[in-house]
C-alpha atoms as a PDB file:
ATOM      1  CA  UNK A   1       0.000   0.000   0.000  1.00  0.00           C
ATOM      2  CA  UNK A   2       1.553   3.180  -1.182  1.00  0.00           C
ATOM      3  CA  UNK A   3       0.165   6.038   0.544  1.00  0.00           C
ATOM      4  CA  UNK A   4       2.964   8.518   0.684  1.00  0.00           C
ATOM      5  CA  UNK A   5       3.095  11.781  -1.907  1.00  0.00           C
ATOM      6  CA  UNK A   6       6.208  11.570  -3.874  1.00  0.00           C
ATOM      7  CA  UNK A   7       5.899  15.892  -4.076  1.00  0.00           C
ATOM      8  CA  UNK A   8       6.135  16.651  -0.888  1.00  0.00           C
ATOM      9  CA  UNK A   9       9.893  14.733   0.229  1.00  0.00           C
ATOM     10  CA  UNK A  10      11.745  17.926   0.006  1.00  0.00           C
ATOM     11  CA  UNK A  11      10.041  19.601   3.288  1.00  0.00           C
ATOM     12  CA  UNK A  12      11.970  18.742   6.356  1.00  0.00           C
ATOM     13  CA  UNK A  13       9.203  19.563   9.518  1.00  0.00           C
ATOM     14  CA  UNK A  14       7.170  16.878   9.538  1.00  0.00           C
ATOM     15  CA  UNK A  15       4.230  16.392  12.253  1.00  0.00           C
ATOM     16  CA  UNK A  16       3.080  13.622  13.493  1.00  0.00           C
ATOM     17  CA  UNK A  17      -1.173  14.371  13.548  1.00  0.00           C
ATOM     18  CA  UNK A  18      -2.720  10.471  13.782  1.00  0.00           C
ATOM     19  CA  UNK A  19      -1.738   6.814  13.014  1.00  0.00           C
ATOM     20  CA  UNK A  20      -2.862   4.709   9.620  1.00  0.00           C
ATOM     21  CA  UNK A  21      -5.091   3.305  11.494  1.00  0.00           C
ATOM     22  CA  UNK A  22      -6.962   5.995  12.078  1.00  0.00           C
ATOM     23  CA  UNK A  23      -7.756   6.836   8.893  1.00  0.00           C
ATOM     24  CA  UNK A  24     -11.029   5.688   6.514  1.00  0.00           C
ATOM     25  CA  UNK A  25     -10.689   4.564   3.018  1.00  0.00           C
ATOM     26  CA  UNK A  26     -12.855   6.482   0.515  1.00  0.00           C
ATOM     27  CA  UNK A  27     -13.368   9.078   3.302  1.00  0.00           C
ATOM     28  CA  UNK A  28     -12.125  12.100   5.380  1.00  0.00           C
ATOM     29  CA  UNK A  29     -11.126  12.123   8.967  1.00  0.00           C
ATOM     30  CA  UNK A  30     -10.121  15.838  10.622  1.00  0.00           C
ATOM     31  CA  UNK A  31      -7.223  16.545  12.968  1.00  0.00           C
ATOM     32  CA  UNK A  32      -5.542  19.367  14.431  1.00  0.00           C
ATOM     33  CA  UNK A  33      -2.422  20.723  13.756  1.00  0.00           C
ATOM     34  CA  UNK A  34      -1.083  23.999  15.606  1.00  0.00           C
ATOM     35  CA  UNK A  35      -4.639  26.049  15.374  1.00  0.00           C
ATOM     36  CA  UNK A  36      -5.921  24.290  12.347  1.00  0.00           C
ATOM     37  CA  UNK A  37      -8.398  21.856  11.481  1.00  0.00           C
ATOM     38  CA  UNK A  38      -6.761  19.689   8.782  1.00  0.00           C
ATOM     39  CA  UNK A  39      -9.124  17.069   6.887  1.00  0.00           C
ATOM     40  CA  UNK A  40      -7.370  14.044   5.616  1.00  0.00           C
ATOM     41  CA  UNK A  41      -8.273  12.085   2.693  1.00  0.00           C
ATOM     42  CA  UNK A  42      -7.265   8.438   2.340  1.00  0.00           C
ATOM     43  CA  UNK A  43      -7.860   6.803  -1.224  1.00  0.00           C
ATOM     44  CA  UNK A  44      -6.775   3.198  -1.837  1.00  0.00           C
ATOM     45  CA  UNK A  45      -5.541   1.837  -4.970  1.00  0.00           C
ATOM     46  CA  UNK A  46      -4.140   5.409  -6.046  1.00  0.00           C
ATOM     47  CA  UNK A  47      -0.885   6.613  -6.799  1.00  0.00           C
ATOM     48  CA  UNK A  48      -1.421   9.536  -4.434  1.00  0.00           C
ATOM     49  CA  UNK A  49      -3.662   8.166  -1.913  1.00  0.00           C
ATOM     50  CA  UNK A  50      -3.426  10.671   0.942  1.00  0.00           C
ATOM     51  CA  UNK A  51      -4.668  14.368   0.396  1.00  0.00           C
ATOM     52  CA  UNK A  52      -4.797  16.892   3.579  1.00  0.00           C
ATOM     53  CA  UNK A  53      -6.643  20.223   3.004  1.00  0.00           C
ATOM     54  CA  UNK A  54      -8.342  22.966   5.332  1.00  0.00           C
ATOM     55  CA  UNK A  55     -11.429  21.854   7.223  1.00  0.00           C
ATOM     56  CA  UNK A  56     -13.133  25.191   7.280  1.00  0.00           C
ATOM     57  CA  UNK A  57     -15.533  25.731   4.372  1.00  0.00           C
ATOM     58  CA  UNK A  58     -15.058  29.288   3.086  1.00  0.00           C
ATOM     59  CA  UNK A  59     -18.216  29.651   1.900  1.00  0.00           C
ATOM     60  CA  UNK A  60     -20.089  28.999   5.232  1.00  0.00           C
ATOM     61  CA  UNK A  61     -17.999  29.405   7.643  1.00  0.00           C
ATOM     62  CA  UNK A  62     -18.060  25.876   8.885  1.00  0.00           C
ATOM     63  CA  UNK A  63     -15.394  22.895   9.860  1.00  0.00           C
ATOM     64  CA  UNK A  64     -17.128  20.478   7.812  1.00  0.00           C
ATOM     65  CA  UNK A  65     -14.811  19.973   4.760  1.00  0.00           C
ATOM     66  CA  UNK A  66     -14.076  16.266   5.936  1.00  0.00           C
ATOM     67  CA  UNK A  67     -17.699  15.426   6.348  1.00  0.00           C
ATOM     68  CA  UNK A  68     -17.655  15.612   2.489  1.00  0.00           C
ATOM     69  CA  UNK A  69     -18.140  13.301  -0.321  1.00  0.00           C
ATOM     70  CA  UNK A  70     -14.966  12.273  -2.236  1.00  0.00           C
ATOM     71  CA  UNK A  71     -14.964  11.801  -6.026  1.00  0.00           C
ATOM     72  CA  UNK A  72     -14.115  13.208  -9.460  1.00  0.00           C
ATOM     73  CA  UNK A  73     -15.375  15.771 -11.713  1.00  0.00           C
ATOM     74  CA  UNK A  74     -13.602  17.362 -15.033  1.00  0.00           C
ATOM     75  CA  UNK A  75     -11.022  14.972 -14.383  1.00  0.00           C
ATOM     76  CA  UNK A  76      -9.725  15.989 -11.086  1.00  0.00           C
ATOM     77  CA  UNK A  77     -10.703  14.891  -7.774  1.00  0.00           C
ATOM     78  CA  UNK A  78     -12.396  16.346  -5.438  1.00  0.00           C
ATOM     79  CA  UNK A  79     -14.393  16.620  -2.367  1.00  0.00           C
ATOM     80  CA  UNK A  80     -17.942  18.281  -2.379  1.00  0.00           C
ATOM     81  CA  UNK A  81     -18.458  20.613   0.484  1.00  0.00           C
ATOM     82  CA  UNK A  82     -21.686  19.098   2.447  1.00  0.00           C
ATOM     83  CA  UNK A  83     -23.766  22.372   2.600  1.00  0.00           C
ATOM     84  CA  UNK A  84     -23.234  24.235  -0.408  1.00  0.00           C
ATOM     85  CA  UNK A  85     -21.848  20.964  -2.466  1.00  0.00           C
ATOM     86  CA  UNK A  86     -19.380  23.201  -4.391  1.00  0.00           C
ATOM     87  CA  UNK A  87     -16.457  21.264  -5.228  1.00  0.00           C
ATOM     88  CA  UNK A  88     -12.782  21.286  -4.175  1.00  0.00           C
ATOM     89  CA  UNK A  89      -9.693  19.343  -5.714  1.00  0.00           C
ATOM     90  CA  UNK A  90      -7.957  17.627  -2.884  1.00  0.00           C
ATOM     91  CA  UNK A  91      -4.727  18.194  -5.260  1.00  0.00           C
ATOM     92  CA  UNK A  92      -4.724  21.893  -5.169  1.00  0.00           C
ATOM     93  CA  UNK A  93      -7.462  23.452  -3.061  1.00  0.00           C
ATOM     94  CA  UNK A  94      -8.910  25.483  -5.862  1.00  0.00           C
ATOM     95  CA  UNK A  95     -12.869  25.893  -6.279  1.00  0.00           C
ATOM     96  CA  UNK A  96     -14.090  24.214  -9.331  1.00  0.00           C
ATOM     97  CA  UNK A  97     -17.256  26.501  -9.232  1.00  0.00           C
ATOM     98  CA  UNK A  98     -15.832  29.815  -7.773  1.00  0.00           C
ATOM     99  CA  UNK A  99     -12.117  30.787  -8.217  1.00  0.00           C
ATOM    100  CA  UNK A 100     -12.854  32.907  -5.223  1.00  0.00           C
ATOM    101  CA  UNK A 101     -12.492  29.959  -2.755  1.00  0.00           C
ATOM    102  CA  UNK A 102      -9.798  27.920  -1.968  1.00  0.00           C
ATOM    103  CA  UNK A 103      -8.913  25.342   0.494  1.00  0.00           C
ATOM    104  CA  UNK A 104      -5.383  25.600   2.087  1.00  0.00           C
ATOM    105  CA  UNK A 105      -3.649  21.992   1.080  1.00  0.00           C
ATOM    106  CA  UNK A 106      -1.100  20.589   3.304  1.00  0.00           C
ATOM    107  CA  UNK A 107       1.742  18.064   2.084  1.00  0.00           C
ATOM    108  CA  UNK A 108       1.022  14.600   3.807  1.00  0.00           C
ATOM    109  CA  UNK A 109       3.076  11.283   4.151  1.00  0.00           C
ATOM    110  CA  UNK A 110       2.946   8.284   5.858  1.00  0.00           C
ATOM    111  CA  UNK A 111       5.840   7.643   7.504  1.00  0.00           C
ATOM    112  CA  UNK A 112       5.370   3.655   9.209  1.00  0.00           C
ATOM    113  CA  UNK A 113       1.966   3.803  10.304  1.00  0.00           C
ATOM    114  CA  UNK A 114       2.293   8.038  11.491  1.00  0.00           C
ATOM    115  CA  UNK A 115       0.748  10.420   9.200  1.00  0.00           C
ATOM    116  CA  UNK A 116       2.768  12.975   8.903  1.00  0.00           C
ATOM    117  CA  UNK A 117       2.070  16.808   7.696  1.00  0.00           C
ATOM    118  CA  UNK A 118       4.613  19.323   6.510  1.00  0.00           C
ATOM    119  CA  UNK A 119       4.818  22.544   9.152  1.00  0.00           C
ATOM    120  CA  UNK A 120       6.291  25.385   8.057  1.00  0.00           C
END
């Protein structure tokens, strides 16, 4: 099972924020890292399979990006935000339906079984 993201081995603070097993295929989980609710997106059988992006919804307000439904649309995936369903690509944040809203994304390994996120 490959679940680490080949762009992101150039950072060098990595976080520990929750263990494999922790985390739901097909689905989002949320954890905290210094202030910030960071969902995480685990998708067997992909090349990438781990995508971290902001919780908060920045159309409503709301922490309730990894409540969301995973899937693709114009060939990019994406997770639909669960009260306004606009759309999100897990690889860069960006708003398929606004270009006003993004979604902060977050470089993510596995590193064992921790799953680690870049700091700054």
């Amino acid at each position: 099972m490959n679940l680490s993201n080949a762009a992101v081995k150039t950072h060098e603070n990595w976080q520990a924020v929750c263990q494999a097993n922790d985390l739901v295929a097909d689905s989002g989980v949320v954890v905290w890292l210094g202030g910030a609710q960071v969902a995480l997106f685990y998708l067997p059988g992909l090349e990438q399979s781990l995508y971290a992006v902001d919780n908060r919804d920045p159309r409503s307000g709301a922490n309730i990006i990894g409540r969301g439904l995973v899937g693709s649309l114009q060939g990019e995936l994406v997770v639909a935000a669960p009260l306004y369903k606009q759309h999100f690509s897990l690889q860069s944040g960006k708003c398929l339906e606004d270009a006003g809203q993004q979604l902060r994304v977050w470089p993510v390994r596995m590193n064992g079984e921790a799953v680690e996120l870049a700091v700054a």
